[in-house]
N, C-alpha and C. Protein backbone atom coordinates (compact mmCIF):
# COMPACT_ATOMS: atom_id res chain seq x y z
N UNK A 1 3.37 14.56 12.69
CA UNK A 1 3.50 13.41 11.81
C UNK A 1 2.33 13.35 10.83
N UNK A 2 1.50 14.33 11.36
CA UNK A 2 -0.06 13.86 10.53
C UNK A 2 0.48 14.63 9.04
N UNK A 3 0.90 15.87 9.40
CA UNK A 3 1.02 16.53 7.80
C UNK A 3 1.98 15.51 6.96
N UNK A 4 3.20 15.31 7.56
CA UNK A 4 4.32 14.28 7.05
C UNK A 4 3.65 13.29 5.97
N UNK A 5 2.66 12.63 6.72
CA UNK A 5 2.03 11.36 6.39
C UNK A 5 1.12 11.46 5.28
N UNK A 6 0.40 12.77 5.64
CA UNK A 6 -0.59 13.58 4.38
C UNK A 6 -0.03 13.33 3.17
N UNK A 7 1.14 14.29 3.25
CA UNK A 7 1.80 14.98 2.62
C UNK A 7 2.30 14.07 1.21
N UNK A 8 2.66 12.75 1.94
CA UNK A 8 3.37 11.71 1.43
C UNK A 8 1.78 10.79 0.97
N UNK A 9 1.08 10.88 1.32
CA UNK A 9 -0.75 10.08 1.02
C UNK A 9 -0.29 8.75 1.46
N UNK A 10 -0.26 9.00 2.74
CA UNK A 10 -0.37 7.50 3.42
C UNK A 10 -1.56 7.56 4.56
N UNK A 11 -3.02 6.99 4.19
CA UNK A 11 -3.30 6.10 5.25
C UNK A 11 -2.84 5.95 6.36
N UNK A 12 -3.35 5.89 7.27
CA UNK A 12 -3.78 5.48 8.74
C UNK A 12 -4.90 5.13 9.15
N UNK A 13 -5.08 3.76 9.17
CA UNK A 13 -6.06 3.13 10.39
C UNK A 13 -6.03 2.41 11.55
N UNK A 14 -6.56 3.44 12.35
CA UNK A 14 -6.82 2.93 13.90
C UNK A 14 -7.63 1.90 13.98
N UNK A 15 -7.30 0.81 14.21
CA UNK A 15 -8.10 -0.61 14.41
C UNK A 15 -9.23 -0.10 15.77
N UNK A 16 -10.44 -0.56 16.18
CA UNK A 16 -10.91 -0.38 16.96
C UNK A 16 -10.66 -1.18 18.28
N UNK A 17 -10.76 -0.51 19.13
CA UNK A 17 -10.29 -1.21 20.32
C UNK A 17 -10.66 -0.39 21.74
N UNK A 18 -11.19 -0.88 23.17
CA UNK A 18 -11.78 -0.86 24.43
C UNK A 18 -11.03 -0.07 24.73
N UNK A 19 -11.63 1.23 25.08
CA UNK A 19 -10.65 2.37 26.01
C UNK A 19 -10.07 1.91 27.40
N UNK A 20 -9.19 2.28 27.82
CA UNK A 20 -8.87 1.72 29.32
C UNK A 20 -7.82 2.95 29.62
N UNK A 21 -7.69 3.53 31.00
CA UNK A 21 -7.09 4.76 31.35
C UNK A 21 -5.68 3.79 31.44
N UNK A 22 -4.71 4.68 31.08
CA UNK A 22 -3.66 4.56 31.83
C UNK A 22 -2.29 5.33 32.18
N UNK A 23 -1.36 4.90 33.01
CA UNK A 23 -0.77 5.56 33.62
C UNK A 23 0.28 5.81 33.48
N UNK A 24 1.40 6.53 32.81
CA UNK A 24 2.48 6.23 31.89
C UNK A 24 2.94 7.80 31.59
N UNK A 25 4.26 7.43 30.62
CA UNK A 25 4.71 9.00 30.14
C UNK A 25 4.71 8.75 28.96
N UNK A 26 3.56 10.47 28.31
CA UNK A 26 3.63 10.34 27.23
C UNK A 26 4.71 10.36 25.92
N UNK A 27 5.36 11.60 26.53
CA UNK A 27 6.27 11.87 25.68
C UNK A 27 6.90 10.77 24.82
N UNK A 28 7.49 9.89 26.00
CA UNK A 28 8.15 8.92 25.56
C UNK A 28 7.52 7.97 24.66
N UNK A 29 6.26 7.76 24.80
CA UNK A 29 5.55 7.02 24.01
C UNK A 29 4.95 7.28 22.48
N UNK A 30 5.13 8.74 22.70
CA UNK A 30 4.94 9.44 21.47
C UNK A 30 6.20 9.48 20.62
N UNK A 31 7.75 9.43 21.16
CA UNK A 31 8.65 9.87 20.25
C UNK A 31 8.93 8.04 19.90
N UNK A 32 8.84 7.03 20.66
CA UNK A 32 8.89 5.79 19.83
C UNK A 32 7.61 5.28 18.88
N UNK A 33 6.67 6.00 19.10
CA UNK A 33 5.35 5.65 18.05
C UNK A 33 5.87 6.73 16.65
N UNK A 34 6.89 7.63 17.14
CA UNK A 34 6.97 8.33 15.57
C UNK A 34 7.96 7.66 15.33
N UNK A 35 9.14 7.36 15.97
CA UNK A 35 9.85 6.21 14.90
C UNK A 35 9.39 5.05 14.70
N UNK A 36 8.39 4.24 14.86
CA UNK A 36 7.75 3.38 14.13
C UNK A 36 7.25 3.96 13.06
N UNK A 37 6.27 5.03 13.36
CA UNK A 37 5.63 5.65 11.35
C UNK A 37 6.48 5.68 11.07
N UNK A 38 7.75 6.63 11.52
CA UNK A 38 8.58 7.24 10.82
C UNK A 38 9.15 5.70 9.53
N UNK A 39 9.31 4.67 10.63
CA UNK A 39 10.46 3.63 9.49
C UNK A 39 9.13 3.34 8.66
N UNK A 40 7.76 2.93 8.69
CA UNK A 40 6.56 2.65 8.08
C UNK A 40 6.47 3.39 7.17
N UNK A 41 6.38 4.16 7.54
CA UNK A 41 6.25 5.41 5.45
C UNK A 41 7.40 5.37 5.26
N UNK A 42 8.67 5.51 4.98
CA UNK A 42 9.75 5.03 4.50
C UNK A 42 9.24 3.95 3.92
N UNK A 43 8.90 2.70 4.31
CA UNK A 43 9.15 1.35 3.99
C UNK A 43 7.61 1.50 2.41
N UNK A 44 7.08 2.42 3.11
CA UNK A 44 5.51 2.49 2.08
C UNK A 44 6.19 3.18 0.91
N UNK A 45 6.69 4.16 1.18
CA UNK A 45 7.23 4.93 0.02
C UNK A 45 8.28 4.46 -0.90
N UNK A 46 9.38 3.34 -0.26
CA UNK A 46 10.23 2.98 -1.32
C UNK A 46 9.21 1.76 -1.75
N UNK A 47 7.97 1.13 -1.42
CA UNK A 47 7.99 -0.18 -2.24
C UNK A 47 6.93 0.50 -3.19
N UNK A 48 5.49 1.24 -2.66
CA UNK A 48 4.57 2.09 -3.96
C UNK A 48 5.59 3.51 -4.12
N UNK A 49 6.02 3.65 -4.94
CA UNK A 49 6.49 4.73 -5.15
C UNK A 49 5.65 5.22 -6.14
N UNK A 50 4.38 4.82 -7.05
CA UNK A 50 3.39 5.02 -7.98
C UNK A 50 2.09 5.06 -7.49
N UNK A 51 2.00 3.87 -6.66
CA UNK A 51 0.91 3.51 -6.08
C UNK A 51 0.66 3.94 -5.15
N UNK A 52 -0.06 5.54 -4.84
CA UNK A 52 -0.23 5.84 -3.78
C UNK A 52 -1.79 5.50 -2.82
N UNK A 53 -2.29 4.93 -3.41
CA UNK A 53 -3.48 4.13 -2.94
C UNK A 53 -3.37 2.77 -1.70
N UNK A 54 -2.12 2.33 -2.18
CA UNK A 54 -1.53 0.84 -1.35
C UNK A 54 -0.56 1.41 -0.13
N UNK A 55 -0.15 2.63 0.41
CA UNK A 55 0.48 2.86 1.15
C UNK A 55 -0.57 2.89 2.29
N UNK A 56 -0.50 1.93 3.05
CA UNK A 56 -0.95 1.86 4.37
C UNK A 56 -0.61 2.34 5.65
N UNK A 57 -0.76 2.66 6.73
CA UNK A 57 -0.75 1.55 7.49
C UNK A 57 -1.17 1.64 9.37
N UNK A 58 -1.33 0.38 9.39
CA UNK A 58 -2.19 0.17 10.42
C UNK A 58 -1.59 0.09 11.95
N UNK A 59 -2.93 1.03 12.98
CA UNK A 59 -2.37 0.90 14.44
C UNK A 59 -3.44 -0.24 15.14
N UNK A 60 -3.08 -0.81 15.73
CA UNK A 60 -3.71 -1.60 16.77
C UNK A 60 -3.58 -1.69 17.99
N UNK A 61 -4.08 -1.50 18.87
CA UNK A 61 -4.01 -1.40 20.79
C UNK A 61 -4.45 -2.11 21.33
N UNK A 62 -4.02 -3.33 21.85
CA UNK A 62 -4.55 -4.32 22.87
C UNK A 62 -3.79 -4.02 24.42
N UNK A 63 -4.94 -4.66 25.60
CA UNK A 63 -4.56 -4.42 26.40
C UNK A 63 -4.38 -6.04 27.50
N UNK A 64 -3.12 -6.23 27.43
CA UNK A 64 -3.00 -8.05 28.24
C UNK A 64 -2.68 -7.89 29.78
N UNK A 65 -3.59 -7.93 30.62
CA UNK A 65 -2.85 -8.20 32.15
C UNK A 65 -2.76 -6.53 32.26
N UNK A 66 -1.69 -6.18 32.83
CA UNK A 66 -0.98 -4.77 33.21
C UNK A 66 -0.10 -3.91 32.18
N UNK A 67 -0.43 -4.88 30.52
CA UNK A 67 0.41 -4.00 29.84
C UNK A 67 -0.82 -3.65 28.60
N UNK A 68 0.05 -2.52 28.13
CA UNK A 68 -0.59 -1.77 26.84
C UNK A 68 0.47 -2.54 25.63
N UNK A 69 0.04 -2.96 24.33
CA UNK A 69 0.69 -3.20 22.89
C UNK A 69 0.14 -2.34 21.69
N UNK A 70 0.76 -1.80 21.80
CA UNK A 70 0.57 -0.77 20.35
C UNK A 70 1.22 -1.75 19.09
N UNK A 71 0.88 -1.90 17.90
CA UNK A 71 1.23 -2.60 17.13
C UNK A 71 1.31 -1.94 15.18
N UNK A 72 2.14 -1.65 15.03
CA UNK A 72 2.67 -0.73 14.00
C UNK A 72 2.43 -1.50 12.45
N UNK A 73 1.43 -1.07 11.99
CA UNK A 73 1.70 -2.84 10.53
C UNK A 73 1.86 -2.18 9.36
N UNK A 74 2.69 -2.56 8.57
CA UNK A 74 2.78 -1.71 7.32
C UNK A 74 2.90 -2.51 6.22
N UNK A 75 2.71 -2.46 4.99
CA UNK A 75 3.03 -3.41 4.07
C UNK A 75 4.62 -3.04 2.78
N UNK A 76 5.16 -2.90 3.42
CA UNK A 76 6.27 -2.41 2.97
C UNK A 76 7.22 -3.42 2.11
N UNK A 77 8.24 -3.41 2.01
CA UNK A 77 9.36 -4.46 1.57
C UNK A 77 9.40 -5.38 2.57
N UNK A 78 9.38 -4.54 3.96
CA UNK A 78 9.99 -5.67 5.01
C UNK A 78 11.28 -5.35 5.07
N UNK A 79 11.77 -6.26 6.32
CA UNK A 79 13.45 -6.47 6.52
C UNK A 79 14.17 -7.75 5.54
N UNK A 80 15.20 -7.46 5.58
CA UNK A 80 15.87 -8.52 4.80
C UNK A 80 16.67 -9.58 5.79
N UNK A 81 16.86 -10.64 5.78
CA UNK A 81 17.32 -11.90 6.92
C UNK A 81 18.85 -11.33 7.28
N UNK A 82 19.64 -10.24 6.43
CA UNK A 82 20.61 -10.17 7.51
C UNK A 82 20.76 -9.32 7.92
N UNK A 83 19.71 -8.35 8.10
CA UNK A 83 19.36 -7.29 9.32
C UNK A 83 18.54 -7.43 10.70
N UNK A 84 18.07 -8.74 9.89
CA UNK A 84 17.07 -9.28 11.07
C UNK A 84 17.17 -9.24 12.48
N UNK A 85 18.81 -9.46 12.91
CA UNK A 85 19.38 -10.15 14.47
C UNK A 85 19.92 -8.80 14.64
N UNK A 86 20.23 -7.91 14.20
CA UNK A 86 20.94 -6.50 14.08
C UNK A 86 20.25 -5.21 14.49
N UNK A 87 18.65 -5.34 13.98
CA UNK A 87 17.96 -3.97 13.91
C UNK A 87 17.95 -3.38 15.44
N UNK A 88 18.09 -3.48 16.51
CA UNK A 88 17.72 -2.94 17.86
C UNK A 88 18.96 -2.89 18.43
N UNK A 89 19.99 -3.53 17.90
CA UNK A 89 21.29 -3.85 18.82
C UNK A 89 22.16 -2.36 18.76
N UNK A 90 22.44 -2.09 17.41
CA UNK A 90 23.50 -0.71 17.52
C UNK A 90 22.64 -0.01 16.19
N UNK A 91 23.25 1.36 16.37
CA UNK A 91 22.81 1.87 15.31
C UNK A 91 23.27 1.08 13.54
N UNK A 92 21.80 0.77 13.12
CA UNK A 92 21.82 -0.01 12.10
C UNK A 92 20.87 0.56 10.47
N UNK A 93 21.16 0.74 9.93
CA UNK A 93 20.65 1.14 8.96
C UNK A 93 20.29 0.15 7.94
N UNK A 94 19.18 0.26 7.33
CA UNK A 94 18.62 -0.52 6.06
C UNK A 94 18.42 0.51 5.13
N UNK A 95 18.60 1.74 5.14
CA UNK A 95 17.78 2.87 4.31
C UNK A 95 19.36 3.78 3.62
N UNK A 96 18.89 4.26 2.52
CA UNK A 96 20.49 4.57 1.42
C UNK A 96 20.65 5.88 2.48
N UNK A 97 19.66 6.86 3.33
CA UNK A 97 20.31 7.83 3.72
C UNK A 97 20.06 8.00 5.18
N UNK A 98 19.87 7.01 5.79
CA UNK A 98 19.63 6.82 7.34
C UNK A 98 20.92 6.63 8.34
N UNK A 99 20.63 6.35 9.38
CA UNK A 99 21.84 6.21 10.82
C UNK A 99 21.25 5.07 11.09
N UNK A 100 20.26 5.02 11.56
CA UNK A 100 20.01 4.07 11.94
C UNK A 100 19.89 3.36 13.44
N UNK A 101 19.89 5.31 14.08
CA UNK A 101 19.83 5.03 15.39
C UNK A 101 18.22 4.72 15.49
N UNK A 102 17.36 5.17 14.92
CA UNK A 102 15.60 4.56 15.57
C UNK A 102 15.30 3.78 16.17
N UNK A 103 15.68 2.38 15.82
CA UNK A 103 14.94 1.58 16.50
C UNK A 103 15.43 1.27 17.47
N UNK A 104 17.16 1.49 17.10
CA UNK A 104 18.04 1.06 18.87
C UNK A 104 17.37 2.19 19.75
N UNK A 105 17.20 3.13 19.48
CA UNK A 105 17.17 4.48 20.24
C UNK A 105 15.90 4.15 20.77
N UNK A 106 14.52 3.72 20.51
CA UNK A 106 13.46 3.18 20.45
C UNK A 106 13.45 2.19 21.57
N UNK A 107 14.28 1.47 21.23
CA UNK A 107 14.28 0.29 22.18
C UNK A 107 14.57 0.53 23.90
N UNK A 108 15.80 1.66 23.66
CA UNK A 108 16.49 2.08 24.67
C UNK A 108 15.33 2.63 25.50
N UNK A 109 15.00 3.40 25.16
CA UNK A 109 13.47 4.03 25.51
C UNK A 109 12.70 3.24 26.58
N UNK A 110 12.61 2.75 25.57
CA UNK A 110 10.95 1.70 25.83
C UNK A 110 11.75 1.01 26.81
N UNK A 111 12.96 0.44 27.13
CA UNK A 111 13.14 -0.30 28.31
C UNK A 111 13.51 0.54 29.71
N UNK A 112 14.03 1.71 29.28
CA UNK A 112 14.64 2.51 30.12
C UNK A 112 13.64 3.68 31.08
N UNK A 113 12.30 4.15 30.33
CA UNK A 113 11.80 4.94 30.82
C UNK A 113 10.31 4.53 31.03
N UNK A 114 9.93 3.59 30.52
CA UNK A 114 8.38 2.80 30.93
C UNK A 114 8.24 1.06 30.92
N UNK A 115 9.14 0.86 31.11
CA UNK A 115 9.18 -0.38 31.42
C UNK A 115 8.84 -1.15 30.29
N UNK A 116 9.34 -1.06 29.24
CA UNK A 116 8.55 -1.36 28.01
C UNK A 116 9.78 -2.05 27.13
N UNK A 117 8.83 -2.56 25.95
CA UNK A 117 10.23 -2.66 25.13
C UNK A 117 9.19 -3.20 23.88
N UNK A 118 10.52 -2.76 22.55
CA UNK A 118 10.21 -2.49 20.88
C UNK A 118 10.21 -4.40 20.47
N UNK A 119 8.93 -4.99 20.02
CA UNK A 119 9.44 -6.35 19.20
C UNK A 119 8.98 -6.41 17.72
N UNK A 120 10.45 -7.06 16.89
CA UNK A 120 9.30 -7.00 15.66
C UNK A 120 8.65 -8.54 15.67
N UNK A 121 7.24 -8.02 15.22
CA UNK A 121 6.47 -9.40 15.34
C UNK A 121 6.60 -10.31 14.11
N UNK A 122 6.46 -9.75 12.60
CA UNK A 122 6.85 -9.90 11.37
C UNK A 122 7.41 -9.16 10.76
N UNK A 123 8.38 -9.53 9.54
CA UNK A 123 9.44 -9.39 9.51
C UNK A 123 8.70 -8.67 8.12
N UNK A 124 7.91 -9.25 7.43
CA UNK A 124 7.45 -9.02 6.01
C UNK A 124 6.17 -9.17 5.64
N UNK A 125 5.34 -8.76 4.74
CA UNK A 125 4.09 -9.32 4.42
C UNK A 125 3.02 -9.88 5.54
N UNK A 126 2.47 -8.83 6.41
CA UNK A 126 3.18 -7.31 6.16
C UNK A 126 3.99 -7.39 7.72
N UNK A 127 5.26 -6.23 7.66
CA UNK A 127 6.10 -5.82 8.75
C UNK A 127 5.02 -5.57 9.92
N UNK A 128 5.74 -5.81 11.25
CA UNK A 128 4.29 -5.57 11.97
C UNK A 128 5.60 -5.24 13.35
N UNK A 129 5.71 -4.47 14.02
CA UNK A 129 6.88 -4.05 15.09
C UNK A 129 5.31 -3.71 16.64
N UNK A 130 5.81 -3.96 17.66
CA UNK A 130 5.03 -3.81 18.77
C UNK A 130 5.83 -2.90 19.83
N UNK A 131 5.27 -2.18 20.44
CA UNK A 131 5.44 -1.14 21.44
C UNK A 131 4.43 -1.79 22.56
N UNK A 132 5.41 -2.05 23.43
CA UNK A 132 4.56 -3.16 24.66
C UNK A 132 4.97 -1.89 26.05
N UNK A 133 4.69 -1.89 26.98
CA UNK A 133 4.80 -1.14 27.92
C UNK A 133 3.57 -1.21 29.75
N UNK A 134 4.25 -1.22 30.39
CA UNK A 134 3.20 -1.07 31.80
C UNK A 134 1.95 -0.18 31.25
N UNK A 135 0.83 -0.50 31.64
CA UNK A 135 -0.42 0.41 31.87
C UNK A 135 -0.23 0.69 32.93
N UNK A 136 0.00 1.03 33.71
CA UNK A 136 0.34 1.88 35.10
C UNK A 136 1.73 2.06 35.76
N UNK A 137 2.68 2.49 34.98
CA UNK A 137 3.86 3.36 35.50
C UNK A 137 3.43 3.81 36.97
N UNK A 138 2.56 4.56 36.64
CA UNK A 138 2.65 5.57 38.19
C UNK A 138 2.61 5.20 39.79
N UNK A 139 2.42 3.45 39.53
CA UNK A 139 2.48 3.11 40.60
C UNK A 139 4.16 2.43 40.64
N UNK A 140 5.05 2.55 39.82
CA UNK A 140 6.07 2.08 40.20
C UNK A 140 6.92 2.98 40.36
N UNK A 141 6.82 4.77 39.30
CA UNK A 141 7.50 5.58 39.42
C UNK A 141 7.06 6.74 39.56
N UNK A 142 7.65 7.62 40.07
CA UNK A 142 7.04 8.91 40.43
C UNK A 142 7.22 10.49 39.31
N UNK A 143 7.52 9.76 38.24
CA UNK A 143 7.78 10.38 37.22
C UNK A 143 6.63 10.35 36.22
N UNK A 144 5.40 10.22 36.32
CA UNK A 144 4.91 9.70 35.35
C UNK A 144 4.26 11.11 35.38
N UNK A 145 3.64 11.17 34.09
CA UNK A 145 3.44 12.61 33.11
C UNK A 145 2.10 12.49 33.13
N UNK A 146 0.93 11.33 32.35
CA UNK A 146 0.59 10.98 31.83
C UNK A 146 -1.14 10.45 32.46
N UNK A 147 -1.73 10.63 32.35
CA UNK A 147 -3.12 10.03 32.81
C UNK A 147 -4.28 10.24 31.63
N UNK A 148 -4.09 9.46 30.78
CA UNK A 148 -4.59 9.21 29.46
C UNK A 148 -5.52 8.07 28.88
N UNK A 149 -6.29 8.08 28.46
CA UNK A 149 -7.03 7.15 27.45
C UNK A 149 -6.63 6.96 26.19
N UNK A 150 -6.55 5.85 25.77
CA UNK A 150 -6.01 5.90 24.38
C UNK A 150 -6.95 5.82 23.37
């Protein structure tokens, strides 16, 4: 994703934030953190399409109780109010050449394989979507991949 992102001159900043180990699968956490960039530079690229200076965008990691929140912020267009109730439910598209499986597919994920799940927090100014999930899988499943610091 890093060349992708280059490629396209978008920014990334990692907000600073308290290391804490935890216990989880990566994979999975990695292929819903790329469909978050993934819809984020989309959303950067159709609104600066000139301005490649203003394409942002920002990660943040807090850690509440037993869970990890990754938090995706971009300053994009945003969603529009009648995609709003729609985006996670079925494959849904906002984009002229998308499916629009991501974020359902995303969601599915995040509930199905780490106990987790996709929210958007704001909708616009700026879009901000969260990746919430257990910090310690490994004590509930015996599948876990993962023994990581973030």
């Amino acid at each position: 994703m890093h060349t992708e992102l280059s490629a396209a001159s978008i920014r990334v900043n990692l907000k600073d934030f308290d290391d804490k180990e935890i216990m989880q699968i990566q994979n999975i956490i990695q292929q819903i953190l790329l469909i978050l960039l993934h819809n984020a530079k989309d959303a950067l690229l159709e609104k600066f399409k000139d301005d490649k200076k203003l394409r942002i965008i920002d990660i943040d990691v807090k850690f509440k109780e037993n869970k990890c929140q990754i938090y995706v912020i971009d300053n994009g267009n945003g969603l529009s109010k009648h995609v709003l109730d729609k985006i996670f439910d079925t494959p849904k598209t906002t984009k002229k050449l998308g499916n629009g499986i991501g974020l359902y597919f995303g969601k599915k994920l995040a509930r199905q394989k780490i106990n987790g799940d996709i929210f958007l927090k704001n909708d616009k100014n700026p879009t901000c979507f969260c990746l919430e999930f257990d910090s310690n899988l490994g004590a509930k499943d015996d599948k876990c991949e993962l023994k990581a610091t973030l």
